[in-house]
N, C-alpha and C. Protein backbone atom coordinates (compact mmCIF):
# COMPACT_ATOMS: atom_id res chain seq x y z
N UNK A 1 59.14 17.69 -25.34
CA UNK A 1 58.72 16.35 -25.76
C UNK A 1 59.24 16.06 -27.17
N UNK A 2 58.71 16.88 -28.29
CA UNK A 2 59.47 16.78 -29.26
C UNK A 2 61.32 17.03 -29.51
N UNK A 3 62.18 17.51 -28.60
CA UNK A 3 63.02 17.38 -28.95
C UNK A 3 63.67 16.03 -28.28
N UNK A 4 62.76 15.15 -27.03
CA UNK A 4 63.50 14.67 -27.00
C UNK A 4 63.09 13.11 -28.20
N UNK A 5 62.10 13.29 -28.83
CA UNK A 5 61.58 12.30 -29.31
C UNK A 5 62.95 12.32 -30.74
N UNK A 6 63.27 13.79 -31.28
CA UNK A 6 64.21 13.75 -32.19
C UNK A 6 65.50 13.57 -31.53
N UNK A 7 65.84 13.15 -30.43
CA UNK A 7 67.39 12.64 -29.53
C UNK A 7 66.91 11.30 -30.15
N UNK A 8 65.99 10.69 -29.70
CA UNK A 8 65.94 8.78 -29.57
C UNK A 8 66.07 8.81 -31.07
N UNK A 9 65.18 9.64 -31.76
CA UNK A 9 65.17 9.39 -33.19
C UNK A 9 66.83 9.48 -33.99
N UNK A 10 67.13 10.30 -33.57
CA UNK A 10 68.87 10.55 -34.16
C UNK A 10 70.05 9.32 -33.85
N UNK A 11 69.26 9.08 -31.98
CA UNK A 11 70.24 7.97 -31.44
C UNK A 11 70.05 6.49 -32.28
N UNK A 12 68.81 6.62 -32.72
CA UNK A 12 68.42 5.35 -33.44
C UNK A 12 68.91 4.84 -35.27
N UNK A 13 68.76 6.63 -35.56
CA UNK A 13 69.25 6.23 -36.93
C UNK A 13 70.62 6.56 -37.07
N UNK A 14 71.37 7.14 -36.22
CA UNK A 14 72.99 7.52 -36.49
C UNK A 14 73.63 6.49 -36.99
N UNK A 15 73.76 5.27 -36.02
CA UNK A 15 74.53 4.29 -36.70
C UNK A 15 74.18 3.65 -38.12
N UNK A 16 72.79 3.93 -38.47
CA UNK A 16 72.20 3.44 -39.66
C UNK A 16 72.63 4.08 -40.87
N UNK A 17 72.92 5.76 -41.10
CA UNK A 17 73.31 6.28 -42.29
C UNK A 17 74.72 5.79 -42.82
N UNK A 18 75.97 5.81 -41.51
CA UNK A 18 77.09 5.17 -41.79
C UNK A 18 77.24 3.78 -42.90
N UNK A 19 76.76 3.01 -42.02
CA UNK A 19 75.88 1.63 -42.72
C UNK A 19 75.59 1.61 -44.00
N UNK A 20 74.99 2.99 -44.32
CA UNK A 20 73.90 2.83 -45.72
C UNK A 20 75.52 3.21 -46.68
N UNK A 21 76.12 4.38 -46.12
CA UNK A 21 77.25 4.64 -46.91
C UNK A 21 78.11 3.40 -47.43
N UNK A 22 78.37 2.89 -46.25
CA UNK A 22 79.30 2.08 -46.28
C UNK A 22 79.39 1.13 -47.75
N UNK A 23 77.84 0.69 -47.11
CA UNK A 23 77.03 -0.79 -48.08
C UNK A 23 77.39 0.01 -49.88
N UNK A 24 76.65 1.11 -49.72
CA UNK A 24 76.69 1.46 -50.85
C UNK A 24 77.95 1.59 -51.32
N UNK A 25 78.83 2.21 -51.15
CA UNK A 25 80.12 2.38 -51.58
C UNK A 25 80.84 0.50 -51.99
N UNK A 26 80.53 -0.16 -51.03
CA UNK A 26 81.23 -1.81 -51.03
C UNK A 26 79.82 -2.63 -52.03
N UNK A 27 79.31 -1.98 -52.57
CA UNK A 27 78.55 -2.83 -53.03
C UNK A 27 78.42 -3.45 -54.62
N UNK A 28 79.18 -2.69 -55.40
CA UNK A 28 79.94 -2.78 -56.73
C UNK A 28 80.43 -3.99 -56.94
N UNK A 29 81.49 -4.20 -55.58
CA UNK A 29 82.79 -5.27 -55.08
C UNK A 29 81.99 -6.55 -54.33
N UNK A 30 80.87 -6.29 -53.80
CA UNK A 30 80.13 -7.47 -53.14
C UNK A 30 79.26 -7.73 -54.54
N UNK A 31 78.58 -7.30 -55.46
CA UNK A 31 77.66 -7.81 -56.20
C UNK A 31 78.28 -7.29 -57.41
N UNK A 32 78.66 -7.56 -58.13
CA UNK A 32 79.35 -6.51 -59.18
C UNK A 32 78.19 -7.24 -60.24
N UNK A 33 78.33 -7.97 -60.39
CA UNK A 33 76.81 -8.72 -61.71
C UNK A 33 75.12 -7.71 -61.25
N UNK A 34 75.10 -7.70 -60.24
CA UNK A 34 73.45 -7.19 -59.97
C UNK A 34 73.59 -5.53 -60.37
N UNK A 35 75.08 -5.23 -60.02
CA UNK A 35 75.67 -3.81 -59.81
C UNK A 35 75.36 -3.03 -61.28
N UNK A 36 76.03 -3.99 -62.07
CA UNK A 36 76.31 -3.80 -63.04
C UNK A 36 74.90 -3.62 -64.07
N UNK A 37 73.99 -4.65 -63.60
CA UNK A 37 72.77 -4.75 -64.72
C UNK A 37 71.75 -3.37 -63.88
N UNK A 38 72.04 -2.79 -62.78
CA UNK A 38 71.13 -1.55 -62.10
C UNK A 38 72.11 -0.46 -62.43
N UNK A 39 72.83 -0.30 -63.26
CA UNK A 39 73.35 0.73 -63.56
C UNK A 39 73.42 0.53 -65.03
N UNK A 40 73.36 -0.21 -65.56
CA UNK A 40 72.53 -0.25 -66.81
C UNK A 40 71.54 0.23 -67.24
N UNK A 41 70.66 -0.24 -66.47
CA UNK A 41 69.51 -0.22 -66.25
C UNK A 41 69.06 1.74 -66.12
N UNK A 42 69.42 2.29 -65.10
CA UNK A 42 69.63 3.09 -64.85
C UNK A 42 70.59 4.66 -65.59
N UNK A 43 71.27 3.97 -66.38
CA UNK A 43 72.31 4.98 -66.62
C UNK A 43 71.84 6.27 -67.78
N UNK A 44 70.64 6.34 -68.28
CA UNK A 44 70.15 7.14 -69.29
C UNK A 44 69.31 8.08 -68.19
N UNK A 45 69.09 8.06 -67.23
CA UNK A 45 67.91 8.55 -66.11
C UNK A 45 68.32 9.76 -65.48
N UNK A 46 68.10 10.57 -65.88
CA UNK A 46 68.40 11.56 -64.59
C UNK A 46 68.42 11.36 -63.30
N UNK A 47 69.16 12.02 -62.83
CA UNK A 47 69.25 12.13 -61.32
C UNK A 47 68.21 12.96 -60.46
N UNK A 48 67.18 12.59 -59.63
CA UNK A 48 66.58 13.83 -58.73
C UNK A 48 66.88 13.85 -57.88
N UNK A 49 67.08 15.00 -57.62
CA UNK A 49 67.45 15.81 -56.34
C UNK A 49 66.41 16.20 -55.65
N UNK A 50 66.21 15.60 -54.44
CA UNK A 50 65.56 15.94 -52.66
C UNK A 50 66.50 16.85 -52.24
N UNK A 51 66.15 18.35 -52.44
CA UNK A 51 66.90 19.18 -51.92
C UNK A 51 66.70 19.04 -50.14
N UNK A 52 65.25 19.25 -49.85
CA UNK A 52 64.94 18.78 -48.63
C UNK A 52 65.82 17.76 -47.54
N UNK A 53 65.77 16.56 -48.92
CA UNK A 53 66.20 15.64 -48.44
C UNK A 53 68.31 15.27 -47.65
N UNK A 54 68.96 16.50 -48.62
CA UNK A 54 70.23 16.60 -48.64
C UNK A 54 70.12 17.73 -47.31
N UNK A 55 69.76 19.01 -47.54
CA UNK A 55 69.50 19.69 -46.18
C UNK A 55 69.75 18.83 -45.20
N UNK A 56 68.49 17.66 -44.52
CA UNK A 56 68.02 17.26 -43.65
C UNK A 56 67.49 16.34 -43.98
N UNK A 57 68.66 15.14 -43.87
CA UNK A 57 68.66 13.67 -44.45
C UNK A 57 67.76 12.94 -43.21
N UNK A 58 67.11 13.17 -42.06
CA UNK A 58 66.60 12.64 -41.13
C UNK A 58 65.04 13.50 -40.84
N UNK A 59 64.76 14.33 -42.12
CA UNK A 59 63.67 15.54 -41.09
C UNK A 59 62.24 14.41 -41.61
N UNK A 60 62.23 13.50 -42.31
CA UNK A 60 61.03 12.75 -43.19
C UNK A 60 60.92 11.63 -42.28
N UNK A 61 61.96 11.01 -42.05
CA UNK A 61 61.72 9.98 -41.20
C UNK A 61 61.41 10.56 -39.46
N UNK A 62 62.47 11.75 -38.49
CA UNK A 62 61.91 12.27 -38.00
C UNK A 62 60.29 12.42 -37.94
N UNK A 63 59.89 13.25 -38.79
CA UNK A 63 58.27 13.82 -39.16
C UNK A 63 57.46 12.28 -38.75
N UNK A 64 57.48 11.36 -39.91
CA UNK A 64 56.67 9.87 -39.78
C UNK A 64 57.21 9.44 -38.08
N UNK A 65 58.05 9.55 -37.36
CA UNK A 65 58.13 9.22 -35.80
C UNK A 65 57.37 9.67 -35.04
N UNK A 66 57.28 11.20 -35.17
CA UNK A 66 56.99 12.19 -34.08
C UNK A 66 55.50 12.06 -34.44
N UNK A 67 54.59 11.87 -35.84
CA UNK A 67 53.24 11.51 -36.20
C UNK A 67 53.03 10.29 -35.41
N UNK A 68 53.86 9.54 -35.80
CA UNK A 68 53.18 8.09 -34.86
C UNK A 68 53.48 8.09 -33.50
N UNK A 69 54.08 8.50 -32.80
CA UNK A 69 54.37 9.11 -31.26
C UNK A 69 53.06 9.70 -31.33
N UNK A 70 52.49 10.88 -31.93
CA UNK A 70 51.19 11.76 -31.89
C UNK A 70 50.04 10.77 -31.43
N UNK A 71 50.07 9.74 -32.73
CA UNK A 71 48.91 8.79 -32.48
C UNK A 71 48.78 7.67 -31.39
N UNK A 72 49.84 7.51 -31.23
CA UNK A 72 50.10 6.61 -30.09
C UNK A 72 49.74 7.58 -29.08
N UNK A 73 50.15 8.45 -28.63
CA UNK A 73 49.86 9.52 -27.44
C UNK A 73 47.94 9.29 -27.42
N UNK A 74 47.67 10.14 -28.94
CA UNK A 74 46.62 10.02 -29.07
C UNK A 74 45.22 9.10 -28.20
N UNK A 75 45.81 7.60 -29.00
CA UNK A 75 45.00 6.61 -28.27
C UNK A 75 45.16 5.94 -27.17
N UNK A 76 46.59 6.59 -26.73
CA UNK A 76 46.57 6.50 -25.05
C UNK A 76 45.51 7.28 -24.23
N UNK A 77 45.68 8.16 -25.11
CA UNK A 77 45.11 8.97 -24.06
C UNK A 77 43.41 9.19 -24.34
N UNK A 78 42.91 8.36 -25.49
CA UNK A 78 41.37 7.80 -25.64
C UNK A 78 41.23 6.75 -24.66
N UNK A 79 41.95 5.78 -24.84
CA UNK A 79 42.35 4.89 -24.25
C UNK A 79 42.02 5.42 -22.33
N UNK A 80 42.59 6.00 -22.21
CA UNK A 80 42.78 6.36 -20.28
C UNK A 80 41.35 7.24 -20.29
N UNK A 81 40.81 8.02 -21.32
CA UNK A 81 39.23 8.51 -21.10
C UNK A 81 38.31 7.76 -20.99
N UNK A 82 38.80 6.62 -21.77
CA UNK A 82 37.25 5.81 -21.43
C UNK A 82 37.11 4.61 -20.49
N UNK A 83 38.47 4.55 -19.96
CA UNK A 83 38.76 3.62 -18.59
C UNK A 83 38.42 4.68 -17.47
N UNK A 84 38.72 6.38 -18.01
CA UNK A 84 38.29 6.88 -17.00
C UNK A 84 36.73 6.80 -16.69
N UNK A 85 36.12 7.10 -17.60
CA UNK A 85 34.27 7.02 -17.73
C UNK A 85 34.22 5.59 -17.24
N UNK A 86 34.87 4.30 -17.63
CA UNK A 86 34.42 3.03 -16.82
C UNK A 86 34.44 3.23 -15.75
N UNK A 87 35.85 3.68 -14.89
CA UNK A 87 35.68 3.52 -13.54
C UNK A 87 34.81 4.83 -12.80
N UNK A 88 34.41 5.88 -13.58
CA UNK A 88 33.38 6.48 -13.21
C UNK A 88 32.01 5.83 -12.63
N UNK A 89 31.78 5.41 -14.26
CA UNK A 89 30.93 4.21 -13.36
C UNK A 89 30.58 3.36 -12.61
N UNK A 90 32.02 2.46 -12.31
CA UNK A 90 32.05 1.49 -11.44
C UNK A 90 31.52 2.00 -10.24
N UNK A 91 32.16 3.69 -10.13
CA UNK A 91 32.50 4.10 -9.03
C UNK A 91 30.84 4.30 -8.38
N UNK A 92 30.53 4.99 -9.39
CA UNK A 92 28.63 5.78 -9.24
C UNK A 92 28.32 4.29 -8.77
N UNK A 93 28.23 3.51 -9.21
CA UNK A 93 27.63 1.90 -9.22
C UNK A 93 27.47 1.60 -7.72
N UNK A 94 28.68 1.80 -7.44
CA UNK A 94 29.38 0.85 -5.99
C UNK A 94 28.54 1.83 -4.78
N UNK A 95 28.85 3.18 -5.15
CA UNK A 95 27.92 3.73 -4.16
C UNK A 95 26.90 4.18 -4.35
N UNK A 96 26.48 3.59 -5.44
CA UNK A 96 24.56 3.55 -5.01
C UNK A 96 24.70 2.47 -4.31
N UNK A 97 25.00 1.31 -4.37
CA UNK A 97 24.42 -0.08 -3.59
C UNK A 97 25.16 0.04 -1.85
N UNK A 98 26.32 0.96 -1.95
CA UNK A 98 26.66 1.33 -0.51
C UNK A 98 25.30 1.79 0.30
N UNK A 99 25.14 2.94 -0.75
CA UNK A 99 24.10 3.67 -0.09
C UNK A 99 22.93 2.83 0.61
N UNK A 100 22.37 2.17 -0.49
CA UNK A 100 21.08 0.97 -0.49
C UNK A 100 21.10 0.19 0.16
N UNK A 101 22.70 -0.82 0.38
CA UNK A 101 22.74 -1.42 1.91
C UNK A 101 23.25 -0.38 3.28
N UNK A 102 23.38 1.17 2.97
CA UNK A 102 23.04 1.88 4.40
C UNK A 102 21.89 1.95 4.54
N UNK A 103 20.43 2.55 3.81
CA UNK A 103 19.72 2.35 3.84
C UNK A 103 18.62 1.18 4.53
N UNK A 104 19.26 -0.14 3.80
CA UNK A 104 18.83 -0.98 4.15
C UNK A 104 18.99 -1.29 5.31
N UNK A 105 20.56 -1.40 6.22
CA UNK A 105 20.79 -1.22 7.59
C UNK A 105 20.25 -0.38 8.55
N UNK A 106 19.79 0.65 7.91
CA UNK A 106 19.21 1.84 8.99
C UNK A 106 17.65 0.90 8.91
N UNK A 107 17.33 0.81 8.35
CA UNK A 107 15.82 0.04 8.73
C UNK A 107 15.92 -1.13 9.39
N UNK A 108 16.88 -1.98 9.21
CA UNK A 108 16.72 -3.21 9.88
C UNK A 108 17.01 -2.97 11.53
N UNK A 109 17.78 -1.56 11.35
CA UNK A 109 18.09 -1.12 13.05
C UNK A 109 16.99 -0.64 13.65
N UNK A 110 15.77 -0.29 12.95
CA UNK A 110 14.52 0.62 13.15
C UNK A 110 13.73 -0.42 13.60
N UNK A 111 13.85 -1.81 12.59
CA UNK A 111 13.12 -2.86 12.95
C UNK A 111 13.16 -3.41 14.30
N UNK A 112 14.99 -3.52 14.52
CA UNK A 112 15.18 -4.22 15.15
C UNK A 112 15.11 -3.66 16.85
N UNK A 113 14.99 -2.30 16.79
CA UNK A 113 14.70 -1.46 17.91
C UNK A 113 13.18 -2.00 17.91
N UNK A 114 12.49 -1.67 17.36
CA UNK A 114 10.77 -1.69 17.64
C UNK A 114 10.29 -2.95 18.05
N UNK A 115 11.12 -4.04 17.76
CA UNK A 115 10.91 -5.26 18.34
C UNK A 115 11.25 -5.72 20.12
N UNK A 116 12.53 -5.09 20.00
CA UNK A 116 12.88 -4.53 21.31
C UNK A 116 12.03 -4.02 21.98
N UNK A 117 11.47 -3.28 21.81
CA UNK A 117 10.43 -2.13 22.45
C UNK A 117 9.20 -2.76 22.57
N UNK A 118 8.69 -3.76 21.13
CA UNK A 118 7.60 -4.78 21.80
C UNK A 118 7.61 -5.54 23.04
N UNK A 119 9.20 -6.38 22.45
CA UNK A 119 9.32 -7.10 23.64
C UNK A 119 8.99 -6.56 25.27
N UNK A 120 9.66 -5.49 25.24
CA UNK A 120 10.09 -5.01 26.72
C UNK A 120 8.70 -4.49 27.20
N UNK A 121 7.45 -3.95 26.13
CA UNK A 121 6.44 -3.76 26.81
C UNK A 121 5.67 -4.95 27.10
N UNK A 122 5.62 -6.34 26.24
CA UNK A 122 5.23 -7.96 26.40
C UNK A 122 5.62 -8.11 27.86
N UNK A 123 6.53 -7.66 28.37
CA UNK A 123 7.74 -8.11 29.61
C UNK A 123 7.10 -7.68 30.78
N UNK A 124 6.65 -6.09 30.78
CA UNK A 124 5.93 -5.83 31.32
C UNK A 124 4.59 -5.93 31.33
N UNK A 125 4.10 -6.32 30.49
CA UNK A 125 2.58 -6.21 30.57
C UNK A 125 2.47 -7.68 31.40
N UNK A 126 3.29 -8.90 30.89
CA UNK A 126 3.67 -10.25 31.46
C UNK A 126 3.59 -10.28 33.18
N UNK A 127 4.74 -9.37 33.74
CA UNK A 127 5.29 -8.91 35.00
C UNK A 127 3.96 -8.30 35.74
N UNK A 128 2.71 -7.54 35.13
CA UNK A 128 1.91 -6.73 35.22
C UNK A 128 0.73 -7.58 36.02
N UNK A 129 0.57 -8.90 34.77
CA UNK A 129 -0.30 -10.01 34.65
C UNK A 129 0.42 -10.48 36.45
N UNK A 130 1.21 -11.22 35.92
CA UNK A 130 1.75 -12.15 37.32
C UNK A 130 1.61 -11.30 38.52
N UNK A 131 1.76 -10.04 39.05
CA UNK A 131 1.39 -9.35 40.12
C UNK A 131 -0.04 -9.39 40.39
N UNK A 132 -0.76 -9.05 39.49
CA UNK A 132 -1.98 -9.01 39.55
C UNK A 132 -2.31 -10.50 39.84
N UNK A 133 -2.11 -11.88 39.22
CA UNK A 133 -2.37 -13.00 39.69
C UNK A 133 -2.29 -13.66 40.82
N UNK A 134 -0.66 -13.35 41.15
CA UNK A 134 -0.57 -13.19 42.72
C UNK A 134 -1.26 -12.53 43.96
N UNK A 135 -1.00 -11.25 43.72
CA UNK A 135 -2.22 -10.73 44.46
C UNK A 135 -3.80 -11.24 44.66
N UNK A 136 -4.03 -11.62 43.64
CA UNK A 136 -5.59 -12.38 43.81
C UNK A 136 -5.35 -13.62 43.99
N UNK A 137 -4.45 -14.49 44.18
CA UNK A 137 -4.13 -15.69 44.50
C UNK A 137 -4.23 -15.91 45.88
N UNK A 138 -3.44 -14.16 46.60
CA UNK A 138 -2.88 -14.25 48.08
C UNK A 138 -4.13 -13.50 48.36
N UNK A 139 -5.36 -12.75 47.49
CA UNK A 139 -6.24 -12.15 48.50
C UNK A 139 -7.18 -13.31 48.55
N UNK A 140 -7.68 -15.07 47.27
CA UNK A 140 -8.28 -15.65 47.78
C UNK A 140 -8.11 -16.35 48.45
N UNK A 141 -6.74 -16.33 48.68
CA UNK A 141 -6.30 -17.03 50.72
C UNK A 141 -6.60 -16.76 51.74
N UNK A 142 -6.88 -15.10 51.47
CA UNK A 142 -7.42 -14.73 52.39
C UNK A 142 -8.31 -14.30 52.87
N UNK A 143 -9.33 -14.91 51.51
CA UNK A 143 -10.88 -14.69 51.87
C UNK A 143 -11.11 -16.12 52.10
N UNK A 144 -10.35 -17.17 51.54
CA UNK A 144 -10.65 -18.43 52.10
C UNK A 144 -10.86 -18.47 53.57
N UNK A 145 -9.33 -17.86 54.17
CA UNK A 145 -9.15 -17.77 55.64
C UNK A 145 -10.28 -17.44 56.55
N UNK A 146 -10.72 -15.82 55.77
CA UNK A 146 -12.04 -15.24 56.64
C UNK A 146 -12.84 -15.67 56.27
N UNK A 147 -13.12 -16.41 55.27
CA UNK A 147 -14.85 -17.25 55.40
C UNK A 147 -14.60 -18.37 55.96
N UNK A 148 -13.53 -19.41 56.57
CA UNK A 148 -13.74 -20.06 57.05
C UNK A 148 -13.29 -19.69 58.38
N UNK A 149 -12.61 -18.59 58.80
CA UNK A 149 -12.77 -17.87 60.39
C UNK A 149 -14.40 -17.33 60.58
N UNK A 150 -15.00 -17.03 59.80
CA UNK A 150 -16.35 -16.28 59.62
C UNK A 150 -17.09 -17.53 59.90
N UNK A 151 -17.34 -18.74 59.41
CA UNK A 151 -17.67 -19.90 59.34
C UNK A 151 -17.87 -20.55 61.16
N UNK A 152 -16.56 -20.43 61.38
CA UNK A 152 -16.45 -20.91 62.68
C UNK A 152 -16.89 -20.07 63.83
N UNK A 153 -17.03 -18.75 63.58
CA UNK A 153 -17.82 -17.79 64.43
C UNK A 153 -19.09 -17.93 64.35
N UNK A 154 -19.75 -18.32 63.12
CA UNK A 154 -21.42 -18.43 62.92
C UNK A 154 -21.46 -19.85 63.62
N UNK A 155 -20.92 -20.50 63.53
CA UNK A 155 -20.95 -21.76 64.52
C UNK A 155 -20.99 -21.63 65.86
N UNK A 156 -20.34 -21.08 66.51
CA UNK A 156 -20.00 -20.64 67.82
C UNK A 156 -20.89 -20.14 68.15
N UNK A 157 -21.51 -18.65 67.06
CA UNK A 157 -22.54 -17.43 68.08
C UNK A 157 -23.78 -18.42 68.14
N UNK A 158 -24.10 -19.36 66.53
CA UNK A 158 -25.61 -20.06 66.85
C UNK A 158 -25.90 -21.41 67.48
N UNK A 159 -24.63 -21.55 67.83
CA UNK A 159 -24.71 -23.28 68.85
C UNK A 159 -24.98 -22.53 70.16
N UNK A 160 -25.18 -21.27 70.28
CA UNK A 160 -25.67 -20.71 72.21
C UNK A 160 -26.94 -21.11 72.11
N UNK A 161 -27.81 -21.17 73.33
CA UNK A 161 -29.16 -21.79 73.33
C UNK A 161 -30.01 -20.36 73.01
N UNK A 162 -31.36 -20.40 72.55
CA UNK A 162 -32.23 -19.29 72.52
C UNK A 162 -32.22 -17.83 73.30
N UNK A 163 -31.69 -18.18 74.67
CA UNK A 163 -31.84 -17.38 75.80
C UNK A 163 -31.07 -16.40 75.50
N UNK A 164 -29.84 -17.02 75.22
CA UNK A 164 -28.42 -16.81 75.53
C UNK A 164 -28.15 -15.87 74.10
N UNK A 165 -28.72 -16.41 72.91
CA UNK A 165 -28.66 -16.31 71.40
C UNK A 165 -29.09 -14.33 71.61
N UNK A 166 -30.53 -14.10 71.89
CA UNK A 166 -31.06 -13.44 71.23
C UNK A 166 -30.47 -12.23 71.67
N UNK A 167 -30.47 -11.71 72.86
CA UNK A 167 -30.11 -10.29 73.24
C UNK A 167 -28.55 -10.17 72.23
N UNK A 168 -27.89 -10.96 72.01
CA UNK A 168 -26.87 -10.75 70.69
C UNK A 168 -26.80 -10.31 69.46
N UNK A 169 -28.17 -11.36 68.70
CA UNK A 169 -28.39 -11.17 67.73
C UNK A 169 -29.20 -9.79 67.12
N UNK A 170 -29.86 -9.57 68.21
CA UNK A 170 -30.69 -8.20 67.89
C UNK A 170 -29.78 -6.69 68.10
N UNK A 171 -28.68 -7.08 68.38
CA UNK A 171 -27.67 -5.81 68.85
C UNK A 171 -26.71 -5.89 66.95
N UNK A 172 -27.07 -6.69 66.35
CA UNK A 172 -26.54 -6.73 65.19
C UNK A 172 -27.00 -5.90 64.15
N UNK A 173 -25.96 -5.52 63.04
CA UNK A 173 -26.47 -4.53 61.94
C UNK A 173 -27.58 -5.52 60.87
N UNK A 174 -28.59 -4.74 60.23
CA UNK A 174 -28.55 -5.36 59.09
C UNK A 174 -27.82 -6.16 58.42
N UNK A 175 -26.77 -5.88 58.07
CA UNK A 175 -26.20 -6.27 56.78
C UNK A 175 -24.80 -7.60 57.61
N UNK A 176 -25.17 -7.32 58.71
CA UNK A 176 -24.05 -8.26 59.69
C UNK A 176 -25.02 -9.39 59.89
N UNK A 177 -26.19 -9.28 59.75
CA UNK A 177 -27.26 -10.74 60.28
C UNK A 177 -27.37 -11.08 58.87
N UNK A 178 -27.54 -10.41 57.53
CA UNK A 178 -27.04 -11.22 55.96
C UNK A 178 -26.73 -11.71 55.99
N UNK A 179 -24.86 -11.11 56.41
CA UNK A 179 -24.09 -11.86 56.37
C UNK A 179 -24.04 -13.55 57.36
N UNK A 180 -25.00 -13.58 58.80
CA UNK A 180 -24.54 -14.07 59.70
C UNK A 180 -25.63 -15.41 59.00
N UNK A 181 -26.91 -15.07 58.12
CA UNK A 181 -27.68 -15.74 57.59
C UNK A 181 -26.96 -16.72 56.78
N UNK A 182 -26.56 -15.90 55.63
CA UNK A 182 -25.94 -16.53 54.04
C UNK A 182 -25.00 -17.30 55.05
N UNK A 183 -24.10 -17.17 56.52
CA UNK A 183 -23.13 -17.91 56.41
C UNK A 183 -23.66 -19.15 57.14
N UNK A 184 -24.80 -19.13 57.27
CA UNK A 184 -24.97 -20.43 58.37
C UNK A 184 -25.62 -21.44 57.44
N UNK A 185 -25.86 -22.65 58.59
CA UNK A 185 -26.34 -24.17 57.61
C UNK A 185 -27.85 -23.78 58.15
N UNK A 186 -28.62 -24.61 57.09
CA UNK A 186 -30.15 -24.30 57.30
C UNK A 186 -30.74 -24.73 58.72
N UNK A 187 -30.12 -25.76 59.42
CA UNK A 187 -30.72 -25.42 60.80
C UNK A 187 -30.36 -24.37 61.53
N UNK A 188 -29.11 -23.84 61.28
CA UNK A 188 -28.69 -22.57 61.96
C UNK A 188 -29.59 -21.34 61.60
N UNK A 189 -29.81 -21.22 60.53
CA UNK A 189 -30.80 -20.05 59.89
C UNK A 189 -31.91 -20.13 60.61
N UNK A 190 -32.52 -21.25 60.66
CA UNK A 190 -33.94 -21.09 61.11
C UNK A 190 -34.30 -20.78 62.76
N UNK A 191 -32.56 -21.16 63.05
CA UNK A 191 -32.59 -20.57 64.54
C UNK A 191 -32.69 -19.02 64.85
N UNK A 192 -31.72 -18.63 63.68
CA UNK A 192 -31.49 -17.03 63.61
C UNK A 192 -32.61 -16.64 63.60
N UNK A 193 -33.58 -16.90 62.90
CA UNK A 193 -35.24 -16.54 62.68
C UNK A 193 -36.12 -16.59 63.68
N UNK A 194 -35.88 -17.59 64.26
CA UNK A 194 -36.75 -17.83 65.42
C UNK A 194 -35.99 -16.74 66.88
N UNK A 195 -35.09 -16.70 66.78
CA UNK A 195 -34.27 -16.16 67.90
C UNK A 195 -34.62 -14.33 67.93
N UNK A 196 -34.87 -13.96 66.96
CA UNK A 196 -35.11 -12.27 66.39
C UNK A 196 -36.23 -11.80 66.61
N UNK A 197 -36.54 -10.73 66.68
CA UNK A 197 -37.51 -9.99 66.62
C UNK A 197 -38.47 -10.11 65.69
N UNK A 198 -39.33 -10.29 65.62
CA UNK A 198 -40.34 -10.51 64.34
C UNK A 198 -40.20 -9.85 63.31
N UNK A 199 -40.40 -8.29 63.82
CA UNK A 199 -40.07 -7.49 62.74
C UNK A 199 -38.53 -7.47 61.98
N UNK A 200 -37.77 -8.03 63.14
CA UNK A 200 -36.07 -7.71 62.33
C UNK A 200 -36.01 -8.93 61.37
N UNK A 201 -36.94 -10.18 61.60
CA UNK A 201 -37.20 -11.67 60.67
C UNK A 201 -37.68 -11.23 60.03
N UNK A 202 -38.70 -10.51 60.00
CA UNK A 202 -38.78 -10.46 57.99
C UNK A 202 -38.15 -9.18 57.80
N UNK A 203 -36.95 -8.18 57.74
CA UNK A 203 -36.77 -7.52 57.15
C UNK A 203 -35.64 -8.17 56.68
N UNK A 204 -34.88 -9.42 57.30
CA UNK A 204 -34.30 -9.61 57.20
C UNK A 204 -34.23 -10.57 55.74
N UNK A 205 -35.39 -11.78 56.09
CA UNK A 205 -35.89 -12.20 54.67
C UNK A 205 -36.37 -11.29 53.73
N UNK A 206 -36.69 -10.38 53.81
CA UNK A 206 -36.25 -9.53 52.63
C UNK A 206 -35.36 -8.90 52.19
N UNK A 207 -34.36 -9.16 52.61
CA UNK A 207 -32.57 -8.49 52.11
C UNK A 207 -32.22 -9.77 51.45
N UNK A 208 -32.74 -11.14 52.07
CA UNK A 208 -32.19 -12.05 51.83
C UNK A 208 -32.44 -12.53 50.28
N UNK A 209 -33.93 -12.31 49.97
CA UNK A 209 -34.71 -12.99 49.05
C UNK A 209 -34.61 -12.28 48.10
């Protein structure tokens, strides 16, 4: 690095020392009045000698290059540390809030399942309801049916005359002459009563009552 910084440095001042010779040597003949009063001026003064400087007419200016190359390097490279620590941060930054909207997505998927899962048991419990409604819809059709088939049989057995009525009615269960009671109209009942056995009439009004 440093040698090639003293190439650019050499390539830069080579043509410049020529120059300085040159000027100096032609400069008597270009200014001879200014020439003249700085060597006047001058001419009681010793001369100092930069031994350094005759050695290695380029090692001072060299040195002040390769220092400021240093510093420049330097605060490049402060410079790229603390853009590095920025985008450190940026970086930490960006994925916390990645994280926080994964986070956040995994719950809204949790949500959005459990709602699902409401629904679908609503669906069924719904589906559950309507079977069950139906069914009792179609079984009071069909108790409509048999109480009014039941209806028309209590009509039939108690429109027979007395004679005809009783050896029937007394071949009946308990709970079939209830029923044959509760289903008839009050003149029919009182036939049933009269048509029975005494004793099976009141046991019967007493199931009834």
């Amino acid at each position: 690095m440093v040698k090639k910084i003293l190439k650019i440095a050499a390539f830069i001042l080579g043509p410049i020392i020529p120059l300085m010779v040159v000027i100096y040597f032609l400069f008597p003949y270009i200014n001879e009045q200014q020439y003249e009063e700085i060597a006047e001026k001058y001419k009681d003064t010793p001369a100092i000698i930069d031994s350094s400087a005759s050695d290695n007419p380029v090692s001072a200016n060299s040195t002040n290059d390769i220092n400021d190359d240093i510093d420049s390097i330097g605060k490049d490279s402060q410079m790229l540390n603390e853009r590095s620590k920025a985008d450190t941060t940026t970086i930490a930054l960006l994925k916390g809030k990645i994280d926080s909207l994964t986070i956040e997505n995994d719950s809204l998927k949790t949500l959005l399942t459990t709602k699902d899962d409401s629904l679908q048991l609503l669906r069924q419990e719904l589906a559950l309801q309507d079977s069950i409604a139906e069914a009792q819809s179609e079984k009071s059709e069909e108790d409509a049916i048999s109480g009014k088939e039941f209806a028309e049989n209590v009509k039939s057995l108690l429109s027979l005359d007395d004679e005809n009525l009783a050896p029937i009615i007394n071949e009946l269960s308990d709970n079939e002459l209830v029923r044959l009671y509760q289903g008839g109209s009050s003149r029919q009942r009182k036939k049933l009563l009269r048509t029975l056995q005494s004793k099976r009439a009141a046991k019967l009004m007493t199931e009834v009552m």
